[in-house]
Protein backbone atom coordinates (compact mmCIF):
# COMPACT_ATOMS: atom_id res chain seq x y z
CA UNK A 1 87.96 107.08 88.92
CA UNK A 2 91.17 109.18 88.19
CA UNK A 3 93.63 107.90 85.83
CA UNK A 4 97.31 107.63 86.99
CA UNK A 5 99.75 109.41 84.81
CA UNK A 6 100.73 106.05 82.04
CA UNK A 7 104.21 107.42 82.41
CA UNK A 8 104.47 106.31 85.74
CA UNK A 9 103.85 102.93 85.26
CA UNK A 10 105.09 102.61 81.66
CA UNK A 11 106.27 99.32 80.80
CA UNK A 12 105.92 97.67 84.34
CA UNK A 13 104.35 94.13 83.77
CA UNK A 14 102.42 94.16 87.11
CA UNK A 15 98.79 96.67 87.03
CA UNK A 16 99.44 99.74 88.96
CA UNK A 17 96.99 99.02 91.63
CA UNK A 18 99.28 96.02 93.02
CA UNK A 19 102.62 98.44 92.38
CA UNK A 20 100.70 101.02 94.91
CA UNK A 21 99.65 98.51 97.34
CA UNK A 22 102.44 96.33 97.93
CA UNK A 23 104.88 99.93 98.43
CA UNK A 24 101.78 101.61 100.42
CA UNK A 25 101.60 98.56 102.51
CA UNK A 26 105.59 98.25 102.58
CA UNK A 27 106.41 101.93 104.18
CA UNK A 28 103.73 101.35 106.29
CA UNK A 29 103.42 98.40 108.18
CA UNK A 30 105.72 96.04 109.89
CA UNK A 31 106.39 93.56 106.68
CA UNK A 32 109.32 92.14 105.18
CA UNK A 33 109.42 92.19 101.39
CA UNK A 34 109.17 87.86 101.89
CA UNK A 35 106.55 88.90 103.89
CA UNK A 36 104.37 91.08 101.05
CA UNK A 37 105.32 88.31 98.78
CA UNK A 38 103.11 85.83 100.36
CA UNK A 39 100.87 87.77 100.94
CA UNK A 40 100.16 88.60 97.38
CA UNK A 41 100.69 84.86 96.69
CA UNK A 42 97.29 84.50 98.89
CA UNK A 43 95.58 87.09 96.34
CA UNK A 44 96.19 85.42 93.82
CA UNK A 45 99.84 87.47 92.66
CA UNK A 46 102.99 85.80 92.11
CA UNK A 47 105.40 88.61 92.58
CA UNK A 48 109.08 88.07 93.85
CA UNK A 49 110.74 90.03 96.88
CA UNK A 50 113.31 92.00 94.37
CA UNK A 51 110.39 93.18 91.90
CA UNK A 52 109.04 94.85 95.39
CA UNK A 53 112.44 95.91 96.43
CA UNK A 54 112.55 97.93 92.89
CA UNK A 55 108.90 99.14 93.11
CA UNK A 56 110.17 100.79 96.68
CA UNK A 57 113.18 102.18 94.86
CA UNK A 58 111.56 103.68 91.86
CA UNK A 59 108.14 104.83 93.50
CA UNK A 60 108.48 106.36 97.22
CA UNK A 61 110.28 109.49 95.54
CA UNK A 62 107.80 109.47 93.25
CA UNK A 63 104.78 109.19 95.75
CA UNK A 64 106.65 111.85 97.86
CA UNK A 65 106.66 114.40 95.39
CA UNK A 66 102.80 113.90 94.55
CA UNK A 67 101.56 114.06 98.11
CA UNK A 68 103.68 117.01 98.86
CA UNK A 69 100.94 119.18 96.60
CA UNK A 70 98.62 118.18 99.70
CA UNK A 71 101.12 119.16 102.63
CA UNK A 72 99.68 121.57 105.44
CA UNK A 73 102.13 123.79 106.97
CA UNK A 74 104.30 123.19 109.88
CA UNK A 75 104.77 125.06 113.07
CA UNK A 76 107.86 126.75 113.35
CA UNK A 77 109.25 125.70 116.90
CA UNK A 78 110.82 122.99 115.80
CA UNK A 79 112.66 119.83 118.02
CA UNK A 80 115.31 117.94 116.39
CA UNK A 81 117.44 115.11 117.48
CA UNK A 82 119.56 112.36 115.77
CA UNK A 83 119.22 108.76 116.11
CA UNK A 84 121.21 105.74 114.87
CA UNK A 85 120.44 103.56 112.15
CA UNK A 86 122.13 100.73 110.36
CA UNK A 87 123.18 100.39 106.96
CA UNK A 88 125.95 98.14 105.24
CA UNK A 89 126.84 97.08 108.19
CA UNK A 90 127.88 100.26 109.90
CA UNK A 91 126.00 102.85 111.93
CA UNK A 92 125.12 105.74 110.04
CA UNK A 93 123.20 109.40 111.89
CA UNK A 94 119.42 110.07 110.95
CA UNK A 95 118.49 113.52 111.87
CA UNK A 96 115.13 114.35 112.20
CA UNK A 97 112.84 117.49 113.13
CA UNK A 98 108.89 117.66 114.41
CA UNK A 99 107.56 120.63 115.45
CA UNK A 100 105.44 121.53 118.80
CA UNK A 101 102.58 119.36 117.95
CA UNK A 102 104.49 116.42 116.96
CA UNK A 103 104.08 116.80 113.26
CA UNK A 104 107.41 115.52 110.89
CA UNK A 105 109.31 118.49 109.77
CA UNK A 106 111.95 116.92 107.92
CA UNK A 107 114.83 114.29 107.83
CA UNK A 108 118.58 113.78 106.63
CA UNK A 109 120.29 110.18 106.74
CA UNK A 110 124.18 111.03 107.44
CA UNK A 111 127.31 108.56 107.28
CA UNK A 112 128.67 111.27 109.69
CA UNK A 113 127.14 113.31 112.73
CA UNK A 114 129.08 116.57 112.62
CA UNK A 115 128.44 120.43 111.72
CA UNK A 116 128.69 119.64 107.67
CA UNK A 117 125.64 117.24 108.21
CA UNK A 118 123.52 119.52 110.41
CA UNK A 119 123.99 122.51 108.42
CA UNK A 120 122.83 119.98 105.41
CA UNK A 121 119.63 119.28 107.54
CA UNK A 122 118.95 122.76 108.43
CA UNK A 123 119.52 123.95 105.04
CA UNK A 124 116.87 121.39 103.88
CA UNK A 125 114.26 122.10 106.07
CA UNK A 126 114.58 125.85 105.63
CA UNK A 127 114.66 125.84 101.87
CA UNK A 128 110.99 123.81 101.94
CA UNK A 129 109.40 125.10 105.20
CA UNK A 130 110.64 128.05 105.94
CA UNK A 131 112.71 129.19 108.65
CA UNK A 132 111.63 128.14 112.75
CA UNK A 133 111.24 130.91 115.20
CA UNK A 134 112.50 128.51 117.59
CA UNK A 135 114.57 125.24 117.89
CA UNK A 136 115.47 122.73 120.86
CA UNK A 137 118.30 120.61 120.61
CA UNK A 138 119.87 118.08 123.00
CA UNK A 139 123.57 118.74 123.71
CA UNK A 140 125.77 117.98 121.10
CA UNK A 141 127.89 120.57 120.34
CA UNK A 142 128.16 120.01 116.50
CA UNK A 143 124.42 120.75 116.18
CA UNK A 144 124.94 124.20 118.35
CA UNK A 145 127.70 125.14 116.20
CA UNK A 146 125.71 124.26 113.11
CA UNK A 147 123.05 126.33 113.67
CA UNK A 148 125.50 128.92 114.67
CA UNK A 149 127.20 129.18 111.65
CA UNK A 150 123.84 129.34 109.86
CA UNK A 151 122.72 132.27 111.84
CA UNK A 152 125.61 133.67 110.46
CA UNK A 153 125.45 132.79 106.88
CA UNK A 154 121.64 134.16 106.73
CA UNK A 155 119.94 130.91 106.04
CA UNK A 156 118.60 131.06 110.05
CA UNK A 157 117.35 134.51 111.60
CA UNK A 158 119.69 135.69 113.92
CA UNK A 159 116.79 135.87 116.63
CA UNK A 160 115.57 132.63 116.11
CA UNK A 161 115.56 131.18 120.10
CA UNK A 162 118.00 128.20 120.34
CA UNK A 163 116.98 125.97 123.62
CA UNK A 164 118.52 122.97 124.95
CA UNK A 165 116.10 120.53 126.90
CA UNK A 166 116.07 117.46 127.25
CA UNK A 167 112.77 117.16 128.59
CA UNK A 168 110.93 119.07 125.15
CA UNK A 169 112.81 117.01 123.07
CA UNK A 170 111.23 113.40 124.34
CA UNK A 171 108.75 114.38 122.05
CA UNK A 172 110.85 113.83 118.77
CA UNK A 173 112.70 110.92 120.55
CA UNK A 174 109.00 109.31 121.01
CA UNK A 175 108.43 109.99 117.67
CA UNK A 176 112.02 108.58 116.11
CA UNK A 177 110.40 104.58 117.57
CA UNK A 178 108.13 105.55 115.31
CA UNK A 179 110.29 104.94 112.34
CA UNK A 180 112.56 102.74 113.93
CA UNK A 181 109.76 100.11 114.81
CA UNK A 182 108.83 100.16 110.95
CA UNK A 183 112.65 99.64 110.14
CA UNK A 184 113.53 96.77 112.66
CA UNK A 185 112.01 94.22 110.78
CA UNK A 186 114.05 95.23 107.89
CA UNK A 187 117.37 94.12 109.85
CA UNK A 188 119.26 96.48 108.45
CA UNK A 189 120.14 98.42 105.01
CA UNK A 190 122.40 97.15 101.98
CA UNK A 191 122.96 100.31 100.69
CA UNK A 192 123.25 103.93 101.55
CA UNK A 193 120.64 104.96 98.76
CA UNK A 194 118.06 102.22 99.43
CA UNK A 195 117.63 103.09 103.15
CA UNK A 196 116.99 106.75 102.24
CA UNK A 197 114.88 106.37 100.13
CA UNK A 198 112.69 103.63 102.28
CA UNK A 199 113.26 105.97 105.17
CA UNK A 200 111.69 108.54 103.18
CA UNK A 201 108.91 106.39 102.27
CA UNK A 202 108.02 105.24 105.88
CA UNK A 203 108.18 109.49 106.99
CA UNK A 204 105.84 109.94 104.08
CA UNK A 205 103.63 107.32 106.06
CA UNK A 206 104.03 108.57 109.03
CA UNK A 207 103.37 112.35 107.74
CA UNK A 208 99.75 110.57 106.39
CA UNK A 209 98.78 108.99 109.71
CA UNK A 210 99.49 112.59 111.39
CA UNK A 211 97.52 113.93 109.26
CA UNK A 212 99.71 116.25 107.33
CA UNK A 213 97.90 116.72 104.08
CA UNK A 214 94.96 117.91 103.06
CA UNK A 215 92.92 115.60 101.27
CA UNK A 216 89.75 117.12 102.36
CA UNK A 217 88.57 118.02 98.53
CA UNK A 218 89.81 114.54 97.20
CA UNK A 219 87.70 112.33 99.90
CA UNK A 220 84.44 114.27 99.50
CA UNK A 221 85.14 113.42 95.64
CA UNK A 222 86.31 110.46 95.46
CA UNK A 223 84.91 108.60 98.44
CA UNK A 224 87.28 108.31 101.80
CA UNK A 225 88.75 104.44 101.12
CA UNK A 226 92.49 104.55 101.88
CA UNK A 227 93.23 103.50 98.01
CA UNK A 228 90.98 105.98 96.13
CA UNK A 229 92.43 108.77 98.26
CA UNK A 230 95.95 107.64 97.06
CA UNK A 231 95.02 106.50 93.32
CA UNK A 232 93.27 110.70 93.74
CA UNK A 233 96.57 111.76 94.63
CA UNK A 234 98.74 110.45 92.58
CA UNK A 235 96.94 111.19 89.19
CA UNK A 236 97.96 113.55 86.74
């Protein structure tokens, strides 16, 4: 069995195993934090909501960074739309990207939808996938400019093929109730930090159930149970 890096889970009271599993089981079903707290209760844990809250906080970027050692490329034909979610009270811009065969390219939580925020996306996704060959957007003429301006700065190819169609792009639309199923029980976000991170965590379980990341080596080693593929991952 692999040994999880003590540094990660240096002076937390709670064993590691129940850190992963109550933030695995967080980002990727539809539970409330009350709602992990009970169930530990039934295993015999008495952990309280906020301890899980923190775990969420101090893990998922954490997690990310050790799974992305695993991630398989994307396709570069990429459809990207925006959808609304709630946080302090206010509605705040979540662009997101999949490519043609539905696979998450990337995502950017925004207090604003305008050119500054899509160029932030775009930037984002280029600088860790590479640059698309081809994107669809819907209409919004912030995005169009966006990209424009980033065909011009060199961060997009000038030839990459920009498309608008609403029809292509039901497939990241389909794929946004995805996320936002996971988040409605949530009812909301206190804080701008806390949702992205959490977001983050429930694309990085989303990115698992698609598939994204080759594991192949670490379940023919370790045995293919959901929790020794992740306790394989995140060692070291």
């Amino acid at each position: 069995m692999h040994q999880l890096s003590p540094s990660l889970f240096h002076g937390r009271h709670f064993d590691r195993s129940i850190i992963i599993l109550c933030v695995r089981w967080y980002v990727t079903y539809k539970l409330s934090y009350r709602d992990l707290v009970e169930i530990m209760a039934e295993r015999g844990v008495d952990v309280s909501h906020t301890s899980i809250l923190r775990w969420v906080q101090r893990y998922v970027p954490e997690f990310e960074k050790r799974w992305s050692r695993y991630a398989r490329p994307v396709g570069t034909s990429w459809r990207v739309d925006e959808t609304y979610i709630r946080v302090g009270g206010r509605w705040t811009y979540l662009y997101r990207a999949i490519d043609r065969r539905g696979l998450t390219v990337d995502f950017l939580l925004s207090e604003h939808r305008d050119i500054a925020a899509a160029k932030r996306f775009f930037t984002g996704a280029v600088e860790r996938y590479g640059a698309p060959d081809r994107i669809t957007l819907d209409g919004y003429p912030a995005t169009h400019s966006a990209v424009a301006e980033l065909k011009g700065s060199g961060v997009l190819r000038p030839q990459t093929k920009v498309r608008t169609s609403k029809y292509l792009n039901n497939l990241v639309e389909q794929d946004h109730r995805r996320v936002k199923q996971r988040i409605y029980p949530m009812l909301g976000f206190k804080s701008f930090r806390n949702a992205t991170v959490t977001i983050s965590g429930i694309e990085l379980a989303q990115k698992i159930k698609k598939k994204q990341f080759n594991t192949s080596a670490v379940i023919v080693r370790e045995g293919g149970r959901v929790s020794q593929v992740w306790d394989a991952v995140l060692a070291g």
